[in-house]
Every structure is written in C-alpha cells, then in structure tokens.
N, C-alpha and C. Protein backbone atom coordinates (compact mmCIF):
# COMPACT_ATOMS: atom_id res chain seq x y z
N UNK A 1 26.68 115.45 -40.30
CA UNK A 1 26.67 114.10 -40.80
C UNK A 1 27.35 114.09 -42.16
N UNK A 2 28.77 113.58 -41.86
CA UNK A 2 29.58 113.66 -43.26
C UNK A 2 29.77 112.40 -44.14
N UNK A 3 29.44 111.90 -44.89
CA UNK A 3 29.71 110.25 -45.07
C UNK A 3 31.10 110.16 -45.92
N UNK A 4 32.06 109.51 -45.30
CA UNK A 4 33.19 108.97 -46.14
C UNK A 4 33.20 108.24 -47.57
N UNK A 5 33.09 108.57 -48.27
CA UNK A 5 33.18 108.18 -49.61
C UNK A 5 34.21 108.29 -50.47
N UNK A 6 35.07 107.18 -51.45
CA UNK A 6 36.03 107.62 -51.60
C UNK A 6 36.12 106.75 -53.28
N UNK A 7 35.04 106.46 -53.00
CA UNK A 7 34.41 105.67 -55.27
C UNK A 7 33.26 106.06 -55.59
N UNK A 8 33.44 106.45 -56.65
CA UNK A 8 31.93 107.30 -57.63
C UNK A 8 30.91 106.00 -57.30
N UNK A 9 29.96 106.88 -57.38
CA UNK A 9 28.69 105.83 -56.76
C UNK A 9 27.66 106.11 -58.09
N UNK A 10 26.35 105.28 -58.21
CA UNK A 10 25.45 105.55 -59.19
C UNK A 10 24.04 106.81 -58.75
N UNK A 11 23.60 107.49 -59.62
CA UNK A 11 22.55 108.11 -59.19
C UNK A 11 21.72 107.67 -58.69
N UNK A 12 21.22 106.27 -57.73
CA UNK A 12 20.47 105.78 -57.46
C UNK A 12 21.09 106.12 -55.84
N UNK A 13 22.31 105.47 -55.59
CA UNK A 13 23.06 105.10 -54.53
C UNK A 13 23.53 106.83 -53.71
N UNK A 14 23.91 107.69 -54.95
CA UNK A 14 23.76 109.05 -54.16
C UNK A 14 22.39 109.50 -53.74
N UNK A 15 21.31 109.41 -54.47
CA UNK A 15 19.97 109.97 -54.34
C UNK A 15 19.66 109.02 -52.44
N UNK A 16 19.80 108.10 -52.51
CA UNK A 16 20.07 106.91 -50.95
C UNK A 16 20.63 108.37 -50.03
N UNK A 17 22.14 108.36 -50.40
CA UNK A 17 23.18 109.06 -49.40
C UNK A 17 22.01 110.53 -48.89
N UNK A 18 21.68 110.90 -50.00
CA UNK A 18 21.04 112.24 -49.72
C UNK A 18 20.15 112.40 -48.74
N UNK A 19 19.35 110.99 -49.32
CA UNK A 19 17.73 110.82 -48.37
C UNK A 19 18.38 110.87 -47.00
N UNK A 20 19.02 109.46 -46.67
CA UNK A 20 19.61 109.84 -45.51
C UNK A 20 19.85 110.74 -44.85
N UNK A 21 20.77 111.75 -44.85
CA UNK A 21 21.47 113.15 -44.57
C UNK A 21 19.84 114.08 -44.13
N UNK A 22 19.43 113.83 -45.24
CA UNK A 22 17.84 114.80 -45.32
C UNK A 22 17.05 114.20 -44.27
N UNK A 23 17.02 113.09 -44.20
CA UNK A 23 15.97 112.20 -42.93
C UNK A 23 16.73 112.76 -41.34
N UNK A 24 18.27 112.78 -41.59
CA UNK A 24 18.88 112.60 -40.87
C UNK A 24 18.87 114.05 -40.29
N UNK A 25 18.64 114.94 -40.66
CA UNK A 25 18.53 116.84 -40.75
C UNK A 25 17.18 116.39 -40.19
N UNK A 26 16.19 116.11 -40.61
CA UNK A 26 15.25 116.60 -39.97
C UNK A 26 14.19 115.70 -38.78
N UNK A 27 15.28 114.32 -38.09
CA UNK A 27 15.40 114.30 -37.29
C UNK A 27 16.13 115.25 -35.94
N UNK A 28 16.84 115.54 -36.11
CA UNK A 28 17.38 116.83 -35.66
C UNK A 28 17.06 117.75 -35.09
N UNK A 29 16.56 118.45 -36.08
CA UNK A 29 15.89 119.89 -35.89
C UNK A 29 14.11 120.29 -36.88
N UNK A 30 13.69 118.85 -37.13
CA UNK A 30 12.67 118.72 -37.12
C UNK A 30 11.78 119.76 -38.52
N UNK A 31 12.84 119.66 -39.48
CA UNK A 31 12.13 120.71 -40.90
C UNK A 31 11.11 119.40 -41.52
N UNK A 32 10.38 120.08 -42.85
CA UNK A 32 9.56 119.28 -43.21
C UNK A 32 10.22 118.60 -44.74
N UNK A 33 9.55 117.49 -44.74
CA UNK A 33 9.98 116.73 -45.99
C UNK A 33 10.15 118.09 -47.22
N UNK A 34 9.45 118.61 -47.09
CA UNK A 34 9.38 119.34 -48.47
C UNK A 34 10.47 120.80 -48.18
N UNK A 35 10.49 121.23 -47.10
CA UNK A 35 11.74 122.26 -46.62
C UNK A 35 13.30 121.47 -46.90
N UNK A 36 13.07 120.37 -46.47
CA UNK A 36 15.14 119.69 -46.51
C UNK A 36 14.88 118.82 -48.08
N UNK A 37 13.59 118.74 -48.38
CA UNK A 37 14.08 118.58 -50.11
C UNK A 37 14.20 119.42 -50.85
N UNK A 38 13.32 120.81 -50.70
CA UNK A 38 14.10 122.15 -51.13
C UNK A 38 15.59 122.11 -50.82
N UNK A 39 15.63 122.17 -49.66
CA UNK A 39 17.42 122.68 -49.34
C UNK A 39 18.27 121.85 -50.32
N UNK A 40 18.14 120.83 -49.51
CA UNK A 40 18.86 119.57 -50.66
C UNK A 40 19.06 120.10 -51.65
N UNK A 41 18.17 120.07 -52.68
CA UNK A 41 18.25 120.14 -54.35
C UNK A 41 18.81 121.99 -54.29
N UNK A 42 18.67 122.87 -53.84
CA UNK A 42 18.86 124.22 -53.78
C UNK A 42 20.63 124.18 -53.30
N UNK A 43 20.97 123.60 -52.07
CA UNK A 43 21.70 123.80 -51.53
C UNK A 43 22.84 123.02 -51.12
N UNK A 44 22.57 121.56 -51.32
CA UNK A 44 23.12 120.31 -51.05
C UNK A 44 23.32 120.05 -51.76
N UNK A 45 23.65 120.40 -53.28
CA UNK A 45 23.94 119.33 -54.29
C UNK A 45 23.23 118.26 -55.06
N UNK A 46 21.97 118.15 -54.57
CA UNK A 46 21.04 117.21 -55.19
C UNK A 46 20.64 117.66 -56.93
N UNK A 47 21.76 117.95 -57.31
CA UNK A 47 21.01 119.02 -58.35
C UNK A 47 22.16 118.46 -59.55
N UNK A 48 22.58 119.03 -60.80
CA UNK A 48 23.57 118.69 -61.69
C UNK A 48 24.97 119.74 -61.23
N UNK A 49 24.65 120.44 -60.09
CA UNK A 49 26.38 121.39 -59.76
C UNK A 49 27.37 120.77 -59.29
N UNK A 50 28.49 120.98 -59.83
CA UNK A 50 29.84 120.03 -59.80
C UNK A 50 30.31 120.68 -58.65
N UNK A 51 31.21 119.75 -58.09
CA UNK A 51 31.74 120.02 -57.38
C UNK A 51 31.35 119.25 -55.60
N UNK A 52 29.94 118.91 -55.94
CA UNK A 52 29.03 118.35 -54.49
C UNK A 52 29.24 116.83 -54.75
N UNK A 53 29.14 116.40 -53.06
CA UNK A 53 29.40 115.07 -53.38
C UNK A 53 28.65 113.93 -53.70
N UNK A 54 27.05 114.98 -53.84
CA UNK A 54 25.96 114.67 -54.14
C UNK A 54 25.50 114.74 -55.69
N UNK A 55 26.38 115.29 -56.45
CA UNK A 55 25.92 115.87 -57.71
C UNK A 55 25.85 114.22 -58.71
N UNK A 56 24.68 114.64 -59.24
CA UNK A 56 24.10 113.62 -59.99
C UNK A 56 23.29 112.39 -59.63
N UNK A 57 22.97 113.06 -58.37
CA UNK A 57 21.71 112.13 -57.65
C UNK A 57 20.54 112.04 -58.43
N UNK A 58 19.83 111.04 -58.46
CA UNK A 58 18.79 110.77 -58.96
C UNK A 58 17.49 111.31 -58.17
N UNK A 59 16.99 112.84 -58.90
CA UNK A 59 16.33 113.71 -57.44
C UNK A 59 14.90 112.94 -57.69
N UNK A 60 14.45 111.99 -58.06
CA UNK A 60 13.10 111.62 -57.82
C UNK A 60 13.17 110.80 -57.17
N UNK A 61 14.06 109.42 -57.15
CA UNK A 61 14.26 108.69 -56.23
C UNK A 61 14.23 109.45 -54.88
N UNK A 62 15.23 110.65 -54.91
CA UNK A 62 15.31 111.28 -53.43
C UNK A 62 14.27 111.56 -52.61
N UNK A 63 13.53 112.47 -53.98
CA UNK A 63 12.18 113.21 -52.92
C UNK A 63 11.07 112.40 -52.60
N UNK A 64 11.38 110.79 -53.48
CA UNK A 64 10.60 110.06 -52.98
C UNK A 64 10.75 109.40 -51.66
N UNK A 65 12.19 108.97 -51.86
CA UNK A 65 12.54 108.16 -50.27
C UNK A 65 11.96 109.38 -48.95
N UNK A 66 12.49 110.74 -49.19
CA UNK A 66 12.25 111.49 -47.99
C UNK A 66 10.71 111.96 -47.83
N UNK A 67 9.96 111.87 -48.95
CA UNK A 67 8.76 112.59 -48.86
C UNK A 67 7.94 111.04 -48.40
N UNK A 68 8.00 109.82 -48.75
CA UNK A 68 7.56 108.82 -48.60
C UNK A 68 7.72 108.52 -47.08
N UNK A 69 9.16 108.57 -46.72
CA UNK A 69 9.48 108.47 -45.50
C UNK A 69 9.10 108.86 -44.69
N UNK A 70 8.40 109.95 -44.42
CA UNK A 70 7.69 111.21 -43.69
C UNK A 70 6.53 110.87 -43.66
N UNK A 71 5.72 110.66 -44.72
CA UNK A 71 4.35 110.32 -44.71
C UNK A 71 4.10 108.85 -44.08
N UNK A 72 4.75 108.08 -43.85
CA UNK A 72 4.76 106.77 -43.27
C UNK A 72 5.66 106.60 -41.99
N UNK A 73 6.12 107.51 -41.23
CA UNK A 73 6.84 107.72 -40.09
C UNK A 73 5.93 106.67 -39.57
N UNK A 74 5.11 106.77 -38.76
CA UNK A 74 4.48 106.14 -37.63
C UNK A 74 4.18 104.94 -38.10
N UNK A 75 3.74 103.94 -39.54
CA UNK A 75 4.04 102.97 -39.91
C UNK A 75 5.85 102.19 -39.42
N UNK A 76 6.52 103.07 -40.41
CA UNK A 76 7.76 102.53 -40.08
C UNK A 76 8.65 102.29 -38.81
N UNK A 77 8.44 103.41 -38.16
CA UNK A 77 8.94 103.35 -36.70
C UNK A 77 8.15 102.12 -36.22
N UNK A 78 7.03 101.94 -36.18
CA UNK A 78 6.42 100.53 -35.24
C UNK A 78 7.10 99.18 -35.74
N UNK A 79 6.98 99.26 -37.29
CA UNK A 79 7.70 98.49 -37.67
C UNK A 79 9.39 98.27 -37.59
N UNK A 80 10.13 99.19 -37.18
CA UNK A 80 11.28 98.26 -37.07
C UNK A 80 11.50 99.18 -35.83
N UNK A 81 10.77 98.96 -34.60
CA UNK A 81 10.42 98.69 -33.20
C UNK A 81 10.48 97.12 -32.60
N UNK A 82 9.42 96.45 -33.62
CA UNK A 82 9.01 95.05 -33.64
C UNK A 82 10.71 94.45 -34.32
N UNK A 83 11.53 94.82 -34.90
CA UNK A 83 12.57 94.21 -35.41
C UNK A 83 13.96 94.84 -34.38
N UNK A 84 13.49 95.49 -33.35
CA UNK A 84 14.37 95.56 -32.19
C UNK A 84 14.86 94.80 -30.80
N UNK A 85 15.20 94.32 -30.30
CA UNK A 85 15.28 93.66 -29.06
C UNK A 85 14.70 94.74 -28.80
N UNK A 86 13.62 93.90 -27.19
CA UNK A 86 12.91 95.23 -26.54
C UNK A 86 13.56 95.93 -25.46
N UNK A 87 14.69 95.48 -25.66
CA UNK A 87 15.34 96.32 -24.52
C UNK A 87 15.76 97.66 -25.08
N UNK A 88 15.88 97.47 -26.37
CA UNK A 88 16.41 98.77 -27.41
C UNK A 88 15.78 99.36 -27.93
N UNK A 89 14.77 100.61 -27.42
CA UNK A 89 13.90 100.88 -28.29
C UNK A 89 14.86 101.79 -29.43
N UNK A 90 13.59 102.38 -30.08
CA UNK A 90 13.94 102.87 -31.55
C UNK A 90 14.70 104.45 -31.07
N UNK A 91 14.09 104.87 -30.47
CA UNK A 91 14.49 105.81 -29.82
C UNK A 91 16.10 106.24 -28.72
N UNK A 92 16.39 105.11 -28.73
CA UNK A 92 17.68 104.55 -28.08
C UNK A 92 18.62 105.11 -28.74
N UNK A 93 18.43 104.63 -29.90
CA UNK A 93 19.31 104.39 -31.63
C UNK A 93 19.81 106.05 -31.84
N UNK A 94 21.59 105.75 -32.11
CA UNK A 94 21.96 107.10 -32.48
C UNK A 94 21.60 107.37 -33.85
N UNK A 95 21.17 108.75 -34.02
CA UNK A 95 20.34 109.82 -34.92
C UNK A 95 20.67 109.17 -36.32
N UNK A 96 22.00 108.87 -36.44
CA UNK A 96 22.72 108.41 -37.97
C UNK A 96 21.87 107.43 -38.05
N UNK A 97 21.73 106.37 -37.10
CA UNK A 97 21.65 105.35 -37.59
C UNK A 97 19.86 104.64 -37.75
N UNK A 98 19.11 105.82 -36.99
CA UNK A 98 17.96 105.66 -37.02
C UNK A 98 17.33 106.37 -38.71
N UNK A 99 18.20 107.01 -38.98
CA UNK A 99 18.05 107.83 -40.14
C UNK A 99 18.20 107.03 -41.09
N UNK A 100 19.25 105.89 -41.65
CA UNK A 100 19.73 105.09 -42.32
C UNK A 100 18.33 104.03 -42.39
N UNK A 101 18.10 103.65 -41.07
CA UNK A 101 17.50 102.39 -41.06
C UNK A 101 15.81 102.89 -41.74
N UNK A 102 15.72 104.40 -41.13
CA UNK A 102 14.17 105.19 -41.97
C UNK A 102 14.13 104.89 -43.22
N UNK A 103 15.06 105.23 -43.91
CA UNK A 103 15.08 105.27 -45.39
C UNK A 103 15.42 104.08 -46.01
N UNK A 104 16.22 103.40 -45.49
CA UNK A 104 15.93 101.56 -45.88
C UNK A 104 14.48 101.08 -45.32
N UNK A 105 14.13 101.32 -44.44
CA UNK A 105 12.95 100.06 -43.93
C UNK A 105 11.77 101.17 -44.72
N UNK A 106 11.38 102.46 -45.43
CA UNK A 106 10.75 102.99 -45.87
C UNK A 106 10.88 102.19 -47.46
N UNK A 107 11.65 101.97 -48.35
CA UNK A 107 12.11 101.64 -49.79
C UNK A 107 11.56 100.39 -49.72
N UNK A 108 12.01 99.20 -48.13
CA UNK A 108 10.96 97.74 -48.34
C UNK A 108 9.86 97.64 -48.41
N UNK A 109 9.18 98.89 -47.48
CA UNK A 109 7.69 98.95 -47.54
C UNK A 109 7.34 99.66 -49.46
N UNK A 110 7.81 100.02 -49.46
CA UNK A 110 7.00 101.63 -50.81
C UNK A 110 7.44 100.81 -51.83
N UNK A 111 8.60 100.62 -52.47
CA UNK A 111 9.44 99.87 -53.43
C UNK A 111 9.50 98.35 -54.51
N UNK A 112 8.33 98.33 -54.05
CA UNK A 112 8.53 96.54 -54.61
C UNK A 112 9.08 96.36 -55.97
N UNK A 113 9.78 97.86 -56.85
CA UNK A 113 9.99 97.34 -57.75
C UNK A 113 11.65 97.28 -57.68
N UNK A 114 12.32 97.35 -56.44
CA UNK A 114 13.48 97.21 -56.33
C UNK A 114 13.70 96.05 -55.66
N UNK A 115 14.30 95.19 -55.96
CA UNK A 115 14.81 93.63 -55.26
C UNK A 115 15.34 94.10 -53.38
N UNK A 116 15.00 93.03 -52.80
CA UNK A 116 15.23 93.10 -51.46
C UNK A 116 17.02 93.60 -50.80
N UNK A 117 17.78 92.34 -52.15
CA UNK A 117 18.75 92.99 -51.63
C UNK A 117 19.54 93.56 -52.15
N UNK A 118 19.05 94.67 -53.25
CA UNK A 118 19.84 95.80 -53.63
C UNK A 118 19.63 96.93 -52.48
N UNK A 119 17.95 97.00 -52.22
CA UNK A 119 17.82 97.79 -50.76
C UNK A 119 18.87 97.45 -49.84
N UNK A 120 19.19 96.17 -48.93
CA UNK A 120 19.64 96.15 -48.01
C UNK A 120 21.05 96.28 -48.37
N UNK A 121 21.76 96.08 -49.40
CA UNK A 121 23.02 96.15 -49.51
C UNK A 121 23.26 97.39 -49.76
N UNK A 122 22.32 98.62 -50.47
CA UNK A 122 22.73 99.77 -50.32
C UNK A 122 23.02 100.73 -49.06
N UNK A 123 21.86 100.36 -48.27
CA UNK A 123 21.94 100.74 -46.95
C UNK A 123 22.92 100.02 -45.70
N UNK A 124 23.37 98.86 -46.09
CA UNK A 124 24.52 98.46 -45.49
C UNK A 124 26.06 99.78 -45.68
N UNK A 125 25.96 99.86 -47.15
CA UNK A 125 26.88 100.54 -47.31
C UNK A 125 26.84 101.68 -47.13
N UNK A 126 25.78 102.35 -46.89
CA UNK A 126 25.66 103.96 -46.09
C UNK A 126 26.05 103.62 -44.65
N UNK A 127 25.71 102.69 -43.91
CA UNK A 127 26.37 102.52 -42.98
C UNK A 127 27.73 102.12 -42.76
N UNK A 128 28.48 101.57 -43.55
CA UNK A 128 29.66 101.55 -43.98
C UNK A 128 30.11 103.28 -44.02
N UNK A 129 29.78 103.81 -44.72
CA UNK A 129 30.37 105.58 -45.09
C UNK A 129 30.07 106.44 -43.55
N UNK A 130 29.09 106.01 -42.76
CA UNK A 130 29.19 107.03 -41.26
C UNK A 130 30.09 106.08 -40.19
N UNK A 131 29.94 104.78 -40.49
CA UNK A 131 30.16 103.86 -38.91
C UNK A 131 31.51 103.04 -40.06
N UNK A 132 32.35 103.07 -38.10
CA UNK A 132 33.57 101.37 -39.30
C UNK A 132 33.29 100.54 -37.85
N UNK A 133 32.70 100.32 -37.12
CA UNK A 133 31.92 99.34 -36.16
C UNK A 133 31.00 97.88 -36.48
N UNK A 134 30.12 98.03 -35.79
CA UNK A 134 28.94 96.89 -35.78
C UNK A 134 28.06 97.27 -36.09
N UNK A 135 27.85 98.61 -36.23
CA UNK A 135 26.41 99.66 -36.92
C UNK A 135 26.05 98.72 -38.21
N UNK A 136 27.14 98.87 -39.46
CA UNK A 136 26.48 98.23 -40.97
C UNK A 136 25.80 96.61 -40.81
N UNK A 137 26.26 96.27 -39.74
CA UNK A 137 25.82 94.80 -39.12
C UNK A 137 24.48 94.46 -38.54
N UNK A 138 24.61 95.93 -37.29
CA UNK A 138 23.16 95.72 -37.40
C UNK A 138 21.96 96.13 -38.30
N UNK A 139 22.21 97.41 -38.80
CA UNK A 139 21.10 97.85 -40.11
C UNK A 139 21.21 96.06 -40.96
N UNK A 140 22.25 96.09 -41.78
CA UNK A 140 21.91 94.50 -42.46
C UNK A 140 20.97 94.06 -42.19
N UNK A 141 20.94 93.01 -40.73
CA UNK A 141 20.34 92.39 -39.37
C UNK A 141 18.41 93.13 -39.34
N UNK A 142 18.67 94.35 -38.88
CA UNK A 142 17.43 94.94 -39.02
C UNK A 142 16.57 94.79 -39.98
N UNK A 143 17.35 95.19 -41.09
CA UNK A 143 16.70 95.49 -42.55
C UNK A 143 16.54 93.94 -43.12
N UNK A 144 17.04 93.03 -42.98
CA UNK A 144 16.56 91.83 -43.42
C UNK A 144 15.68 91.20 -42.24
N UNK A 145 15.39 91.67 -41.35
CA UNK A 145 14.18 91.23 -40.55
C UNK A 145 13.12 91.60 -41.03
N UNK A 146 13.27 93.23 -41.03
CA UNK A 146 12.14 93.99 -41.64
C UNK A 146 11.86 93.41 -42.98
N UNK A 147 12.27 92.88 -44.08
CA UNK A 147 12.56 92.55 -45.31
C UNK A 147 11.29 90.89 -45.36
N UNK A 148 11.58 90.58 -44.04
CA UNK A 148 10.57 88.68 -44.00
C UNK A 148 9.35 89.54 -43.23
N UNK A 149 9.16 90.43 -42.81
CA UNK A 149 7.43 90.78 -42.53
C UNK A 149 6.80 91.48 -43.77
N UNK A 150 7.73 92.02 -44.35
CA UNK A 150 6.75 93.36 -45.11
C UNK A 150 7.06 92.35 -46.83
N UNK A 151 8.08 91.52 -46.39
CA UNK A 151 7.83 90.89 -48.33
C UNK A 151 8.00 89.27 -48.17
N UNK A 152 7.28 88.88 -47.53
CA UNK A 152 7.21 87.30 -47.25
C UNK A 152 6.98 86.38 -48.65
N UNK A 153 6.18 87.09 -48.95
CA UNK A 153 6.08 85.99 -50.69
C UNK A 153 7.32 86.52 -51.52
N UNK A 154 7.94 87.13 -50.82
CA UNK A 154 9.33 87.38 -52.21
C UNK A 154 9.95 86.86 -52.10
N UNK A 155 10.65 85.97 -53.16
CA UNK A 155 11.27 85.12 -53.15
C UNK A 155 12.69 84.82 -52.27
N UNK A 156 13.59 86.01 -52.39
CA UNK A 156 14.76 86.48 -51.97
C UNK A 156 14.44 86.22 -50.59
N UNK A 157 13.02 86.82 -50.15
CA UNK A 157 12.85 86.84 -48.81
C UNK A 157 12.45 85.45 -48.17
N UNK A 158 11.77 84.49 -49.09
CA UNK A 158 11.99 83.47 -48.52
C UNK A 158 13.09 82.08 -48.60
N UNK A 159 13.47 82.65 -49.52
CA UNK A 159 15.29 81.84 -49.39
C UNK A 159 15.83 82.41 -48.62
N UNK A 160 15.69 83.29 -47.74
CA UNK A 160 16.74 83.67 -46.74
C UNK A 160 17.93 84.66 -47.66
N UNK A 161 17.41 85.46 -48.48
CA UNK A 161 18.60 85.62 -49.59
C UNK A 161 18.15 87.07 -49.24
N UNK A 162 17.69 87.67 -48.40
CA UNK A 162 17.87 89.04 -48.07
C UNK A 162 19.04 89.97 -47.72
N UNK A 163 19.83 88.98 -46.98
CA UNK A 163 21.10 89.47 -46.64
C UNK A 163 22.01 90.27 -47.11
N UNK A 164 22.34 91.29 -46.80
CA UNK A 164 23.62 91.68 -47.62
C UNK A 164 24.75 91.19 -47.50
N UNK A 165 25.19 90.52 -46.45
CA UNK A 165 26.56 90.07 -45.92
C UNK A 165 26.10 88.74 -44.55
C-alpha cells in the first residue's frame, strides 16, 4: 500500500497517512495495534529520519488513531455497516479502502476536538493518494453519513456542512 503523494503535507495529515497504512497492515496479516505502531515509528518513518515519506508525522496523533481504532473495532465496523447499502457489506470493501474509512469513522467517534470536516476532507484525500476512481467519493459519502449519527448536535453536521466535496 503505496500512497501517491507529490506536496508536503502537515504532521497531522502524515500521522492520518500512517494510521492508515498501519490499520491497513494489520488488516492483512492481522499484527497488534501496539506491534505495527512499534514498526511504524522503528521502521516506517513515523519518527524524525529523513528521507521517509512519513517523516515528521505527528506520532501521538498516530498511535492514537491506530491504538483507538483497534480498541473500538467492533463499535466502528457496525457503525459504518449501518452507513452501507445492505447489499455491500463491510467486508465486501477492498482492504485500502476499509482501512481509510477505519481511521476516519474512528477520529468522528474519539475526536470531538477536531471539526467534522477537517476529518472528512483529510480522509477524502488519502483516498485521493491510493484510488483516482469513485473510492474518494464514496469514503466522503460514508464518512459524512457516519458524521450525522455519531455528531448530530454539531453544528457542521447539522447544516449539512460535513461534506468534503
């Protein structure tokens, strides 16, 4: 899982890319939050070494999205199950993109101190860096569904202003 990137991003927005990749590893082959956040920061670049395309991630944000993410699996999966047509389960969904949508629909639940749609527009654009399709369309789509159950009194969320695009 390589993501195309081709403009310096902020330590917030790499620490995102990472979680991903890391969610996305251990969908896979099934390591534990705390094994692919070792690797990561050891081995991936999550760390200050030049040269990675990860370097200068923001590693608390990271180990939060992936360690958060993990501990709330079976929350989140039900939840953007319910934000699937039922013909599509979650399980359907290729690996990238179930990985993407983990670590966005994990940040709406855990996060309230980040606005709705800096979440969804970041994770639009990770889908942008794996997919040049309808993928960033549907995460958007997803993630602002998920966005009107889990933050209904937020404002953004009830202007309809969740959207990224």
């Amino acid at each position: 899982m390589t993501a195309r990137t081709t403009q310096p991003q902020s330590a917030r927005s790499l620490a995102r890319l990472a979680a991903t990749q890391a969610l996305y590893q251990m969908l896979l082959i099934g390591t534990t939050a705390e094994d692919v956040v070792a690797e990561f920061r050891n081995f991936r670049g999550v760390n200050e070494t030049e040269g990675s395309t990860l370097t200068g991630a923001d590693q608390a944000l990271f180990a939060d999205i992936v360690r958060g993410a993990c501990a709330r699996q079976d929350e989140i999966e039900a939840l953007l199950s319910e934000c699937l047509a039922q013909d599509w389960p979650l399980a359907r969904l290729e690996t990238t993109l179930r990985a993407v949508l983990w670590a966005g629909a994990y940040e709406l639940l855990a996060r309230p101190d980040i606005p709705l749609v800096v979440i969804i527009n970041e994770y639009v654009e990770i889908a942008h860096a794996f997919f040049a399709e309808k993928e960033p369309a549907f995460v958007n789509g997803v993630l602002d569904r998920l966005a009107h159950k889990v933050r209904p009194s937020t404002p953004e969320a009830a202007a309809g202003g969740g959207s990224a695009r």
